[in-house]
PDB file of N, CA and C in Angstrom:
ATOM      1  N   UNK A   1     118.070  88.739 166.444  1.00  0.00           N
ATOM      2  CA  UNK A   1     119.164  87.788 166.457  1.00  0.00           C
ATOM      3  C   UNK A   1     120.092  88.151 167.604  1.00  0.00           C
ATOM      4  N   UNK A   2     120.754  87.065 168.125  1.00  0.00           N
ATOM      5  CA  UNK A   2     121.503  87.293 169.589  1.00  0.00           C
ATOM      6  C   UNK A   2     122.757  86.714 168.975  1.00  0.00           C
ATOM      7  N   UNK A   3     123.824  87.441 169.502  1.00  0.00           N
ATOM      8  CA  UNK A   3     125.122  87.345 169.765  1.00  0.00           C
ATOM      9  C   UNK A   3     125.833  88.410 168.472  1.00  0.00           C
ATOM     10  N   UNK A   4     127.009  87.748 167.413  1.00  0.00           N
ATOM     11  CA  UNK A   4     126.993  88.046 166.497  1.00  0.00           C
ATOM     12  C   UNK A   4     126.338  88.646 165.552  1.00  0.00           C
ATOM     13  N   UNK A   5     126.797  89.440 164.671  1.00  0.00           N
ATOM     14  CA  UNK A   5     125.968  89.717 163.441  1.00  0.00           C
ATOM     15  C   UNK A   5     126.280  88.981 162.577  1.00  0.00           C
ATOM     16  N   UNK A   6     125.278  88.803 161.230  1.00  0.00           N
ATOM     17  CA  UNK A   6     125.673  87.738 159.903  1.00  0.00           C
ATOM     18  C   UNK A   6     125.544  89.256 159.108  1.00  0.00           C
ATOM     19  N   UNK A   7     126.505  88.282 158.053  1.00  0.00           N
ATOM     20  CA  UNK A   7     126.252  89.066 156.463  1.00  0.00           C
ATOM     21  C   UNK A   7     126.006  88.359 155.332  1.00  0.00           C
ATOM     22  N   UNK A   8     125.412  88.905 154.575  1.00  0.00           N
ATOM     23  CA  UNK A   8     125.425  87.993 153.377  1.00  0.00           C
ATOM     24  C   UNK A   8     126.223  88.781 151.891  1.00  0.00           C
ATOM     25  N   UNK A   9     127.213  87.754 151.658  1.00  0.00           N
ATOM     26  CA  UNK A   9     127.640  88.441 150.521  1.00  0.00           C
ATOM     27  C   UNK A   9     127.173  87.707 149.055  1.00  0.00           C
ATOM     28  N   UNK A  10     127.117  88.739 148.341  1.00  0.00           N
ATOM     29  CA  UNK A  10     126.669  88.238 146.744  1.00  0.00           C
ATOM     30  C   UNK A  10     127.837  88.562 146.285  1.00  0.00           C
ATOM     31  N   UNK A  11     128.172  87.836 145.519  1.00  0.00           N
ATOM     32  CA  UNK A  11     129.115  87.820 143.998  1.00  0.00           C
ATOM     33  C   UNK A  11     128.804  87.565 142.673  1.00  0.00           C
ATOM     34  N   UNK A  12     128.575  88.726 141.687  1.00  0.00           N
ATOM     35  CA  UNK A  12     128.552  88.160 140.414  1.00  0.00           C
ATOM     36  C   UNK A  12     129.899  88.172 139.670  1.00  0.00           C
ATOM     37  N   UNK A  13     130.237  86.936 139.498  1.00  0.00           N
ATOM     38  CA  UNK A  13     131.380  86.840 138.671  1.00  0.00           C
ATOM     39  C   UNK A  13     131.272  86.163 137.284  1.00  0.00           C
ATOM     40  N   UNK A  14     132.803  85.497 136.432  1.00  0.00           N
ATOM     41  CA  UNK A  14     132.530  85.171 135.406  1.00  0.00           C
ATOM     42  C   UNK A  14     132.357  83.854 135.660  1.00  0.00           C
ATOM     43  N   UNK A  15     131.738  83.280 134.806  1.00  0.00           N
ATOM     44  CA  UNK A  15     131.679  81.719 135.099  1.00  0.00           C
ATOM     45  C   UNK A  15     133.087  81.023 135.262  1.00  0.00           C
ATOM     46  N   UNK A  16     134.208  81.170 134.008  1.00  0.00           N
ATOM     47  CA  UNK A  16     135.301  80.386 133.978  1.00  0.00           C
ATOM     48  C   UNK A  16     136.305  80.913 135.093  1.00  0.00           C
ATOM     49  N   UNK A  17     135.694  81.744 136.273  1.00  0.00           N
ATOM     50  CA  UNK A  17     136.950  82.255 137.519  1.00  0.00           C
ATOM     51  C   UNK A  17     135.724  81.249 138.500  1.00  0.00           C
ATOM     52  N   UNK A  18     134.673  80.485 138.626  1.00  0.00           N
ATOM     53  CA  UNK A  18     134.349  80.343 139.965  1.00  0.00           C
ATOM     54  C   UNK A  18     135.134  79.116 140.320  1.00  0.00           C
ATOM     55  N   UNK A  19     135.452  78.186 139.694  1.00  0.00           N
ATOM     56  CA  UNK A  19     135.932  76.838 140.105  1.00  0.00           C
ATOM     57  C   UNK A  19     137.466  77.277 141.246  1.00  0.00           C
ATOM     58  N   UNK A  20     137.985  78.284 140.776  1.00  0.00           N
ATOM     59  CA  UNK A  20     139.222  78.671 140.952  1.00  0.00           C
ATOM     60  C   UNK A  20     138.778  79.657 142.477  1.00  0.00           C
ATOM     61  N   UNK A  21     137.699  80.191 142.905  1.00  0.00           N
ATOM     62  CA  UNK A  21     136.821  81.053 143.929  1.00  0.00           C
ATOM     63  C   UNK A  21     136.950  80.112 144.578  1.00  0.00           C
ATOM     64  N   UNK A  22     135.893  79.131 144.089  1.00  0.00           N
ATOM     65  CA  UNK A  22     135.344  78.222 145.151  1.00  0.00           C
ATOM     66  C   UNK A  22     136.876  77.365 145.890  1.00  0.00           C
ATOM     67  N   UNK A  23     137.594  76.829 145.200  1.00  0.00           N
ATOM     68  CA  UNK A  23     139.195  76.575 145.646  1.00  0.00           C
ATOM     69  C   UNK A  23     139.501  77.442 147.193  1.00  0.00           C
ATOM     70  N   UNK A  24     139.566  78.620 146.257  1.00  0.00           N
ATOM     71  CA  UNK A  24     140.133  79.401 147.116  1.00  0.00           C
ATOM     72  C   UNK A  24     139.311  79.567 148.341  1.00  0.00           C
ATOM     73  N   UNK A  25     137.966  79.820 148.498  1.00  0.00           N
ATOM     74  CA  UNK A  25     137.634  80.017 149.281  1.00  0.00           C
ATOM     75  C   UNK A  25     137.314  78.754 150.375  1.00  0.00           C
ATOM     76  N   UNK A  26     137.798  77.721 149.920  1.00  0.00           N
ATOM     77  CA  UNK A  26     137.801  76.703 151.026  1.00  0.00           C
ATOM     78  C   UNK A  26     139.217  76.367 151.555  1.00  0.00           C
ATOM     79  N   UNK A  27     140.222  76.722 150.947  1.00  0.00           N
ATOM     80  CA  UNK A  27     141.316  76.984 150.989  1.00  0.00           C
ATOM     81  C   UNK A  27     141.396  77.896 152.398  1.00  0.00           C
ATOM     82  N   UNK A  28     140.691  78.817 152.667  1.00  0.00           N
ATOM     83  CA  UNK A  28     140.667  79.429 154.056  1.00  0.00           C
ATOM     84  C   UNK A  28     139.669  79.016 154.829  1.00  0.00           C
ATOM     85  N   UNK A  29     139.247  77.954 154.824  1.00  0.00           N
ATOM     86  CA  UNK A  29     137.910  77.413 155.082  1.00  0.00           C
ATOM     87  C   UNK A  29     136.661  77.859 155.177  1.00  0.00           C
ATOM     88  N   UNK A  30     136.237  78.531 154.321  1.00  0.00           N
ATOM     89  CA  UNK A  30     134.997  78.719 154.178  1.00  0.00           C
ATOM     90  C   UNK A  30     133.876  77.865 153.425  1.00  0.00           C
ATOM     91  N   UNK A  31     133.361  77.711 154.044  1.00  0.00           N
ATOM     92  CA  UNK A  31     131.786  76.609 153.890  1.00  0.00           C
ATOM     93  C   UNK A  31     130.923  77.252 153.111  1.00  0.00           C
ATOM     94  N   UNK A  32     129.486  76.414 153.459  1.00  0.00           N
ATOM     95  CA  UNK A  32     127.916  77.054 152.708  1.00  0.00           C
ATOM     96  C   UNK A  32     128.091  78.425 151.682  1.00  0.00           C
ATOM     97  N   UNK A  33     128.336  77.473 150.697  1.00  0.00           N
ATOM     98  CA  UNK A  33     127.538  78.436 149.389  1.00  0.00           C
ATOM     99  C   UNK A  33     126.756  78.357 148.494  1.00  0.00           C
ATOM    100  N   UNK A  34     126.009  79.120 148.304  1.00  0.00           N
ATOM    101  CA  UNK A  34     125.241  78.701 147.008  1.00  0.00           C
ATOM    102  C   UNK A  34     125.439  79.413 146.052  1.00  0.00           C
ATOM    103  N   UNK A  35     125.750  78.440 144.542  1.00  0.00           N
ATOM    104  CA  UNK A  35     125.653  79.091 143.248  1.00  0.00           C
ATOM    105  C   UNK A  35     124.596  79.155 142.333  1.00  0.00           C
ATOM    106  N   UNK A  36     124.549  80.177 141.418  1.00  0.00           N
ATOM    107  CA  UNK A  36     122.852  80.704 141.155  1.00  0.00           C
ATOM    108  C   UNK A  36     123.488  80.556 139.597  1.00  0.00           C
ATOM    109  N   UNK A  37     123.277  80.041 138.554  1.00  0.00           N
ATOM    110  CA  UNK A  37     123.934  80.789 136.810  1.00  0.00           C
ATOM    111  C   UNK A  37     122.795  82.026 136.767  1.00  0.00           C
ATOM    112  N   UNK A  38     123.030  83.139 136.519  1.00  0.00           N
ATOM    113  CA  UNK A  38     122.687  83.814 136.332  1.00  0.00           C
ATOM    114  C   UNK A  38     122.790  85.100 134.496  1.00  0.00           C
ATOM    115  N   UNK A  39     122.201  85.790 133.869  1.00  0.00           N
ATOM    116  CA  UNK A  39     122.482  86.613 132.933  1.00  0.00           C
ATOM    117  C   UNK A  39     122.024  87.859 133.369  1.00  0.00           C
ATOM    118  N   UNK A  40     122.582  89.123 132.597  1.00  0.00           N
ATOM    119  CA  UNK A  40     122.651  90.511 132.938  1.00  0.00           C
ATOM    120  C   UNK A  40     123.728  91.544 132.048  1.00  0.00           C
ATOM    121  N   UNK A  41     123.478  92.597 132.645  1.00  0.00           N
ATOM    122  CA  UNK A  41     124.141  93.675 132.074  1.00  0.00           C
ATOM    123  C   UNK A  41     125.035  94.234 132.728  1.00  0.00           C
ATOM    124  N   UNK A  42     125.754  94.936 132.842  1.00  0.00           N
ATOM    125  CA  UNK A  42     126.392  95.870 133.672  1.00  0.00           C
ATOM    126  C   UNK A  42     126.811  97.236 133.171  1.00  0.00           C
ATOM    127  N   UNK A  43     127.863  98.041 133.340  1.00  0.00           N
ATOM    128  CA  UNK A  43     128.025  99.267 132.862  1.00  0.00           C
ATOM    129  C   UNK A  43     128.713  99.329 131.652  1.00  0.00           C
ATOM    130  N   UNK A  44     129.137  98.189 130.996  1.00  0.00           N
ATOM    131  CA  UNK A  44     130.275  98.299 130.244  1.00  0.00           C
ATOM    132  C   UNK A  44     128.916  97.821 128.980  1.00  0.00           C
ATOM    133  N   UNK A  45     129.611  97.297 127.566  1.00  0.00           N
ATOM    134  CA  UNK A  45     128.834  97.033 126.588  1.00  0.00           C
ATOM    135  C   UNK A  45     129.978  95.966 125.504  1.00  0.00           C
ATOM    136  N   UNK A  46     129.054  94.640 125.481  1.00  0.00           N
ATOM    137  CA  UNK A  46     129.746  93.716 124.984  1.00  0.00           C
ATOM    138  C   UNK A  46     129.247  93.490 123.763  1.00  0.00           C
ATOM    139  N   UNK A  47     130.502  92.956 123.124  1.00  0.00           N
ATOM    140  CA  UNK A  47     130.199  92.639 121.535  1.00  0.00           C
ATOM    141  C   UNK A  47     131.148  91.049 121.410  1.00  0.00           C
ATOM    142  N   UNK A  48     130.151  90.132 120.706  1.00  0.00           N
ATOM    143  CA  UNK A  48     130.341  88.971 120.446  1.00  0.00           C
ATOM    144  C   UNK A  48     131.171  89.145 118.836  1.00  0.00           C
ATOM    145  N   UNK A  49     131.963  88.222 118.881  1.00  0.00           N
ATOM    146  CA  UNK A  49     132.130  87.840 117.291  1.00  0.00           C
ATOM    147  C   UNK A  49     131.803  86.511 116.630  1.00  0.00           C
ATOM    148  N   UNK A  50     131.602  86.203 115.689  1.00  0.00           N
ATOM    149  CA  UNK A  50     131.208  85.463 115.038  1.00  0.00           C
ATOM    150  C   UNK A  50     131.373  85.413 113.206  1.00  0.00           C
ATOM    151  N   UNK A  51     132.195  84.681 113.148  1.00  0.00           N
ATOM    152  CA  UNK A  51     132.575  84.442 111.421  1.00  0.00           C
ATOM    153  C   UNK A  51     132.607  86.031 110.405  1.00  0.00           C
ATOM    154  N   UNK A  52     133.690  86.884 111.175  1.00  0.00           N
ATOM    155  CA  UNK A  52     133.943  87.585 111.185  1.00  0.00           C
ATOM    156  C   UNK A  52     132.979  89.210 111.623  1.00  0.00           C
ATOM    157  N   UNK A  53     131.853  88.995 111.493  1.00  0.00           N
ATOM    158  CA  UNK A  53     131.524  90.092 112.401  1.00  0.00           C
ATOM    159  C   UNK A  53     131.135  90.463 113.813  1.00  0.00           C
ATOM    160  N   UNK A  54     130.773  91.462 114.316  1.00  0.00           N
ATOM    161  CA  UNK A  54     130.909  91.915 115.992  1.00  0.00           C
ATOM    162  C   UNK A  54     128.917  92.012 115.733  1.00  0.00           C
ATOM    163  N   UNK A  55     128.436  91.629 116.883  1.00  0.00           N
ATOM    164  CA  UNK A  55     127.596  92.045 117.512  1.00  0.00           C
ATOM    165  C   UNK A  55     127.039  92.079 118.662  1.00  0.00           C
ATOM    166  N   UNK A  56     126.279  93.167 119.399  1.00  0.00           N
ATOM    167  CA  UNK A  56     126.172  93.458 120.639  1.00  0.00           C
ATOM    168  C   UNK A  56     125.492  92.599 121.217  1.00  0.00           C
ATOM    169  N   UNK A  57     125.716  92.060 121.983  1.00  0.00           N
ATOM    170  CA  UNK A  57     125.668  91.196 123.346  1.00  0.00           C
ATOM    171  C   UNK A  57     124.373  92.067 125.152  1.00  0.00           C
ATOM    172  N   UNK A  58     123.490  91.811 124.657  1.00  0.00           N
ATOM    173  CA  UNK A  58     122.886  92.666 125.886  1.00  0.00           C
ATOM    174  C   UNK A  58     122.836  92.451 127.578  1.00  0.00           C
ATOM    175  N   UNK A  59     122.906  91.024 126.965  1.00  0.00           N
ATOM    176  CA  UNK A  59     123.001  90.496 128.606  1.00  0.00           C
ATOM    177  C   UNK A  59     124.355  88.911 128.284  1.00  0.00           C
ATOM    178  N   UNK A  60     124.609  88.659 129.102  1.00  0.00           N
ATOM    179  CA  UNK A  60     125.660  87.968 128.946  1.00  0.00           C
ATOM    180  C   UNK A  60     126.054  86.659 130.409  1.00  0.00           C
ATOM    181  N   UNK A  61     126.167  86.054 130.709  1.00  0.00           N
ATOM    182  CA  UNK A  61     126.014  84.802 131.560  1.00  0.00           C
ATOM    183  C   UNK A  61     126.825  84.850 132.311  1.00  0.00           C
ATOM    184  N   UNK A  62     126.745  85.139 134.063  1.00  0.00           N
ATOM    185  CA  UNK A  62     127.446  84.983 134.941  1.00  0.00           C
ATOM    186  C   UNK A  62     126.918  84.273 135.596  1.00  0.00           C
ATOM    187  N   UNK A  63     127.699  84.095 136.674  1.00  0.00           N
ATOM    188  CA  UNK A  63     127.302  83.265 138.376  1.00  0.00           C
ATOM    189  C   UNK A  63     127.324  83.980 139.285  1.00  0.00           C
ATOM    190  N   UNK A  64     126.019  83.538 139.646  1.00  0.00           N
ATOM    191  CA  UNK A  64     125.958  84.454 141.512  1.00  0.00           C
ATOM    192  C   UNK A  64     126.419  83.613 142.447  1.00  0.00           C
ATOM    193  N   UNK A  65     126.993  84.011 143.529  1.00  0.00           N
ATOM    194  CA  UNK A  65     127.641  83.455 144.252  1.00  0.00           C
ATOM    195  C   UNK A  65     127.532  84.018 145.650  1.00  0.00           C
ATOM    196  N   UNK A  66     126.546  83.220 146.699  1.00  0.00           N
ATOM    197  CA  UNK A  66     126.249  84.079 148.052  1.00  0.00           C
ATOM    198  C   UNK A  66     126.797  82.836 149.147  1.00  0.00           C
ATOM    199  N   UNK A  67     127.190  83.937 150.017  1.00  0.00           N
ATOM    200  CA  UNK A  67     127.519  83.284 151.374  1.00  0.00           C
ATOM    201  C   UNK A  67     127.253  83.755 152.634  1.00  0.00           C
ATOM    202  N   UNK A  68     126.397  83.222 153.276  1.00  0.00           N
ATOM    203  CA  UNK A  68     126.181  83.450 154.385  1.00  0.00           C
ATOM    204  C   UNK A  68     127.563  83.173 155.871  1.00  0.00           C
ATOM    205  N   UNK A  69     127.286  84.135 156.411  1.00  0.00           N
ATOM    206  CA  UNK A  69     127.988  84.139 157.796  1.00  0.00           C
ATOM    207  C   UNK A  69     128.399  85.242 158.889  1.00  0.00           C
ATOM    208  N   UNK A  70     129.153  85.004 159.462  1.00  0.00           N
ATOM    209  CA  UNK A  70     129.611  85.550 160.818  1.00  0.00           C
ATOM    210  C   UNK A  70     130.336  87.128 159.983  1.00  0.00           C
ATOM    211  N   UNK A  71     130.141  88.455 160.618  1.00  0.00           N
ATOM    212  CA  UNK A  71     130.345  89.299 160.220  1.00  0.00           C
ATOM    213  C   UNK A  71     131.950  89.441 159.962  1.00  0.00           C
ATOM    214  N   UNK A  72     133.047  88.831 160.680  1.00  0.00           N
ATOM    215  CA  UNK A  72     133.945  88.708 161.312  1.00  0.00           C
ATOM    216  C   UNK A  72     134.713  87.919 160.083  1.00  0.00           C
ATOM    217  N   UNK A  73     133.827  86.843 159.359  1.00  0.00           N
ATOM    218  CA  UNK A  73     135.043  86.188 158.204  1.00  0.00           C
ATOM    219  C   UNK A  73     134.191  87.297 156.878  1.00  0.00           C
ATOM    220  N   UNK A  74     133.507  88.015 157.247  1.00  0.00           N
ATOM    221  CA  UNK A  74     132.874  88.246 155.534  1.00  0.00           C
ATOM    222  C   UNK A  74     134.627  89.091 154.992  1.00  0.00           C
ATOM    223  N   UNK A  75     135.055  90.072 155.484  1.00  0.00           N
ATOM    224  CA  UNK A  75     136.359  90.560 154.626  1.00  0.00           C
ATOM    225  C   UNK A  75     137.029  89.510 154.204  1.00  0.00           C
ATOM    226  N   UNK A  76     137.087  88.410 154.874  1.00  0.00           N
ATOM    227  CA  UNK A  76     138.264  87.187 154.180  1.00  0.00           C
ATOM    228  C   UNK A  76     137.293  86.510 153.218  1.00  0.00           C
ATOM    229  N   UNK A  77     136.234  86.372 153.189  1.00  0.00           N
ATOM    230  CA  UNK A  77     135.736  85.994 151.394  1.00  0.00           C
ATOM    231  C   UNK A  77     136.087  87.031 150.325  1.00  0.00           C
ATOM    232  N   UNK A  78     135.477  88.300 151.032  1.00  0.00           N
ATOM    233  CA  UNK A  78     135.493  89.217 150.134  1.00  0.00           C
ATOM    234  C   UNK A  78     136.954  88.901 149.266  1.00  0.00           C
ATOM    235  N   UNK A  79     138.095  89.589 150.283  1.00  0.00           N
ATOM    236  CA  UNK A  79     139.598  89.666 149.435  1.00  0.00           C
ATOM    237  C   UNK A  79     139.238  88.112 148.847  1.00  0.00           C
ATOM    238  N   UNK A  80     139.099  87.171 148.888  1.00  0.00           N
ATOM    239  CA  UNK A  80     139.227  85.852 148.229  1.00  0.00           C
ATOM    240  C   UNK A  80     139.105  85.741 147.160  1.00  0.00           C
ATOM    241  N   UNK A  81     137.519  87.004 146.768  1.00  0.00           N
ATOM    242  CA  UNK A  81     136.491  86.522 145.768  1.00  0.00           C
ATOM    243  C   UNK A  81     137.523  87.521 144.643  1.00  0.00           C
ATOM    244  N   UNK A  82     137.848  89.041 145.307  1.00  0.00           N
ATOM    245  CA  UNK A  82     138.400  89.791 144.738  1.00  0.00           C
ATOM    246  C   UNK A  82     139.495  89.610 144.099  1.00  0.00           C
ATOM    247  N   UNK A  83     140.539  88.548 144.706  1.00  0.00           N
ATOM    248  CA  UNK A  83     141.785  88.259 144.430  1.00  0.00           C
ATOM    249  C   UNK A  83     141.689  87.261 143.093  1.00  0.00           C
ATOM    250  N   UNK A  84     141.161  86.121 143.116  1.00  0.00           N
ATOM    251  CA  UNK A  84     140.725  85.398 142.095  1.00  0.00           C
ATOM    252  C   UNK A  84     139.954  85.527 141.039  1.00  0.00           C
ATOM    253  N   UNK A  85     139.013  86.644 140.906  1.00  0.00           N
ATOM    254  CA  UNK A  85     138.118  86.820 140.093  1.00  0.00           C
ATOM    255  C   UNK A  85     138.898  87.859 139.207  1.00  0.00           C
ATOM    256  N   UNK A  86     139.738  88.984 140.063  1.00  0.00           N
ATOM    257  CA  UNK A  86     139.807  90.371 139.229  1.00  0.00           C
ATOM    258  C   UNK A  86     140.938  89.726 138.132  1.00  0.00           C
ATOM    259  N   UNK A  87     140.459  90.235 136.676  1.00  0.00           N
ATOM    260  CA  UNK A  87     141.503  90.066 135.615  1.00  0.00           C
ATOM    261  C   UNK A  87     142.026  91.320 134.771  1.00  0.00           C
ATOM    262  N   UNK A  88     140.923  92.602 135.464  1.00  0.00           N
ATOM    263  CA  UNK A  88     141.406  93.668 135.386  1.00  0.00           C
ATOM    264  C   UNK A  88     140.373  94.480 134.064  1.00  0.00           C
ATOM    265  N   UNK A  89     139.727  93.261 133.508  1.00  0.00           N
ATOM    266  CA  UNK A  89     138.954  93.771 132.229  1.00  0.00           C
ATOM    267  C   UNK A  89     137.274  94.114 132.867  1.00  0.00           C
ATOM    268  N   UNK A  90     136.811  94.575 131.716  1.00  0.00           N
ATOM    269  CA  UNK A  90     135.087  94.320 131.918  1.00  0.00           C
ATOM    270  C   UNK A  90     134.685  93.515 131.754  1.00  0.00           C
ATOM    271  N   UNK A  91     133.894  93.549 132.801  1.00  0.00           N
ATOM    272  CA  UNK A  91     132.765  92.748 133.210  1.00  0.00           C
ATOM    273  C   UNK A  91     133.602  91.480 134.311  1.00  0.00           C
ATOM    274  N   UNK A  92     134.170  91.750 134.731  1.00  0.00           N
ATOM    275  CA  UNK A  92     134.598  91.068 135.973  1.00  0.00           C
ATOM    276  C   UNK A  92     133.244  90.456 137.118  1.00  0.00           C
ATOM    277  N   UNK A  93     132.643  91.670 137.183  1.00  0.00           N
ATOM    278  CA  UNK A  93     131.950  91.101 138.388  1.00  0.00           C
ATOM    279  C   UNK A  93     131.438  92.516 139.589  1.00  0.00           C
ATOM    280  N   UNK A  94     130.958  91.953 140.461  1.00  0.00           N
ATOM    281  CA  UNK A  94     130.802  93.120 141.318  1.00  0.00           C
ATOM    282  C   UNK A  94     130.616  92.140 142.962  1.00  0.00           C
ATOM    283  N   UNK A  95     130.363  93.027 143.880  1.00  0.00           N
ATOM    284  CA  UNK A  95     130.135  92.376 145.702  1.00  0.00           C
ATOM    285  C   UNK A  95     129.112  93.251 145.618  1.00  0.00           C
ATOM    286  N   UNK A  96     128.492  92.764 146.439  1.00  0.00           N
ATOM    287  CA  UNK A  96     127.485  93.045 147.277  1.00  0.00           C
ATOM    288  C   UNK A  96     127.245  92.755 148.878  1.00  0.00           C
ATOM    289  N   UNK A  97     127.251  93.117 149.426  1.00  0.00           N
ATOM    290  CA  UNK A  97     127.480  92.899 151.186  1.00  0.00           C
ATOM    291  C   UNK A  97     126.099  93.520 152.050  1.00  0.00           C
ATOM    292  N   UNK A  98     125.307  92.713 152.453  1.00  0.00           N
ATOM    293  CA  UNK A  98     124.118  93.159 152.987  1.00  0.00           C
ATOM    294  C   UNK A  98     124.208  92.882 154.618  1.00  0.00           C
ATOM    295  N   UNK A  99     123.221  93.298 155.286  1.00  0.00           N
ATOM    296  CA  UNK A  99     123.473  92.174 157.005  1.00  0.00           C
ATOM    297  C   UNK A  99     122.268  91.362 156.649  1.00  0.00           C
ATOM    298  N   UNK A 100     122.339  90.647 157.739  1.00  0.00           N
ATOM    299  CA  UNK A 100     121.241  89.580 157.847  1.00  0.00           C
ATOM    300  C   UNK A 100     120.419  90.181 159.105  1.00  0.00           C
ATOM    301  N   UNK A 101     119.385  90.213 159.306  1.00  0.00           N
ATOM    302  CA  UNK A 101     118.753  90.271 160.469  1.00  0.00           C
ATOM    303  C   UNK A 101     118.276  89.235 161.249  1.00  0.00           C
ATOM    304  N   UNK A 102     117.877  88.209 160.861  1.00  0.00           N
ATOM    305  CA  UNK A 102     118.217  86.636 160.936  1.00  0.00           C
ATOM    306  C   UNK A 102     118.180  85.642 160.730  1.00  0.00           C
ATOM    307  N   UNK A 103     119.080  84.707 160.887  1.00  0.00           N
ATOM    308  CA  UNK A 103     118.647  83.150 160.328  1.00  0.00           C
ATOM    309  C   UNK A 103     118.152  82.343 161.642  1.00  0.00           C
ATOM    310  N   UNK A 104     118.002  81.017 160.541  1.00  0.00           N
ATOM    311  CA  UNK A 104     117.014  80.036 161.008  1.00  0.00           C
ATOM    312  C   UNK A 104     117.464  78.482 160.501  1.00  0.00           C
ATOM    313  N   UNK A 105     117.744  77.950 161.019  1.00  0.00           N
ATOM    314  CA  UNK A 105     117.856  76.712 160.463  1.00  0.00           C
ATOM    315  C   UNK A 105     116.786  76.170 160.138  1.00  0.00           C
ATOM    316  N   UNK A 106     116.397  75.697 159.317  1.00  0.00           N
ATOM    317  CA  UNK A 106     114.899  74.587 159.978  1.00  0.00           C
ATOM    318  C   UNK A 106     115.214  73.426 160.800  1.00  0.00           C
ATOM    319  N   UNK A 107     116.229  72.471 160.119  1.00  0.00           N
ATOM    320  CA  UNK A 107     116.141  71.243 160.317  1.00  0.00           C
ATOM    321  C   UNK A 107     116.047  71.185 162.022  1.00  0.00           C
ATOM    322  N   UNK A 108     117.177  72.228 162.725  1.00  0.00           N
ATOM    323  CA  UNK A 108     116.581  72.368 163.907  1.00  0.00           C
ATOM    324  C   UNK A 108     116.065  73.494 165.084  1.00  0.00           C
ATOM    325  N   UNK A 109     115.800  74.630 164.192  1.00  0.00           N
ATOM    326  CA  UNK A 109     115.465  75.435 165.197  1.00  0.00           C
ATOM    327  C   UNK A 109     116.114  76.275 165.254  1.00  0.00           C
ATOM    328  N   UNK A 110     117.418  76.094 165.217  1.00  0.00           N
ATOM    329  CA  UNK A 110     118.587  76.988 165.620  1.00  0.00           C
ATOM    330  C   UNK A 110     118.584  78.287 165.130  1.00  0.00           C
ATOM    331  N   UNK A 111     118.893  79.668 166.015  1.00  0.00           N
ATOM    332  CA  UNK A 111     118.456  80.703 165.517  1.00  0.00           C
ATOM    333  C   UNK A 111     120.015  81.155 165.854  1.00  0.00           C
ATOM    334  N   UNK A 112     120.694  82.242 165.158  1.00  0.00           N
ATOM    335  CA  UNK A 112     121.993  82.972 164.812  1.00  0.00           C
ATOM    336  C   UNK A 112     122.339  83.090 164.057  1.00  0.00           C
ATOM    337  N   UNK A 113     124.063  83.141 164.369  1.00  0.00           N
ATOM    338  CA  UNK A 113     124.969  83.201 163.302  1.00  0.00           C
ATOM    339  C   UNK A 113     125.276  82.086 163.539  1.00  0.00           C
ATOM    340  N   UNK A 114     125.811  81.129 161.678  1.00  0.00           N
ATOM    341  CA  UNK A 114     126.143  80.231 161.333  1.00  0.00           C
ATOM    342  C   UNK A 114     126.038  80.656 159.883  1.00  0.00           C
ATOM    343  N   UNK A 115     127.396  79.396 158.922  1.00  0.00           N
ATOM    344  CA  UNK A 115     127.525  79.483 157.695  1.00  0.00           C
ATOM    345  C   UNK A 115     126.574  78.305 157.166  1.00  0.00           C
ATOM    346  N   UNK A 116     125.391  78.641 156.476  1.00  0.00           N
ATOM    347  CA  UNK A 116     124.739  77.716 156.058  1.00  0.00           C
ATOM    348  C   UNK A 116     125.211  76.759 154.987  1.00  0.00           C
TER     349      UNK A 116
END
């Protein structure tokens, strides 16, 4: 890939913070994302209630949330995703930040950086 570097960031967050993400993150203009519903675990351990008793919860329903782009805006999603999502409890969520080595458009060819 020539010029720039890309990154790709993942977000698993909670479902009822993405509407309020996605806001925000166009709010600084950020484009191309894709959302995935996703289920999983993490480090913590959840318990459901139900007509008065608790039981454990093994995996539990989030959203993935990736964005491709220019190495240069990935910190301004990041704080975005961080600022809106964190409520301070478990199971918030986590980042993930990889590089890209490269993209491709199909429709035309185009090889770089760009927010798909």
């Amino acid at each position: 890939m020539k010029g720039k570097a890309m990154l790709k960031v993942q977000a698993i967050v909670r479902e009822e913070r993405l509407e309020a993400i996605i806001q925000r993150l166009l709010l600084i203009g950020i484009r191309g994302l894709t959302i995935i519903p996703v289920r999983g675990s993490g480090a913590g351990e959840y318990k459901a209630f139900f007509r008065g008793g608790s039981y454990p919860v093994h995996f539990i329903s989030k959203v993935l949330l990736e964005w491709f782009g220019p190495d240069d805006e990935a910190d301004a999603v990041i704080r975005a995703i961080v600022q809106v999502a964190a409520t301070g409890a478990v199971g918030d969520g986590s980042i993930f930040v990889e590089p890209v080595e490269e993209a491709l458009r199909i429709r035309t060819g185009e090889r770089g950086p760009f927010s798909l």
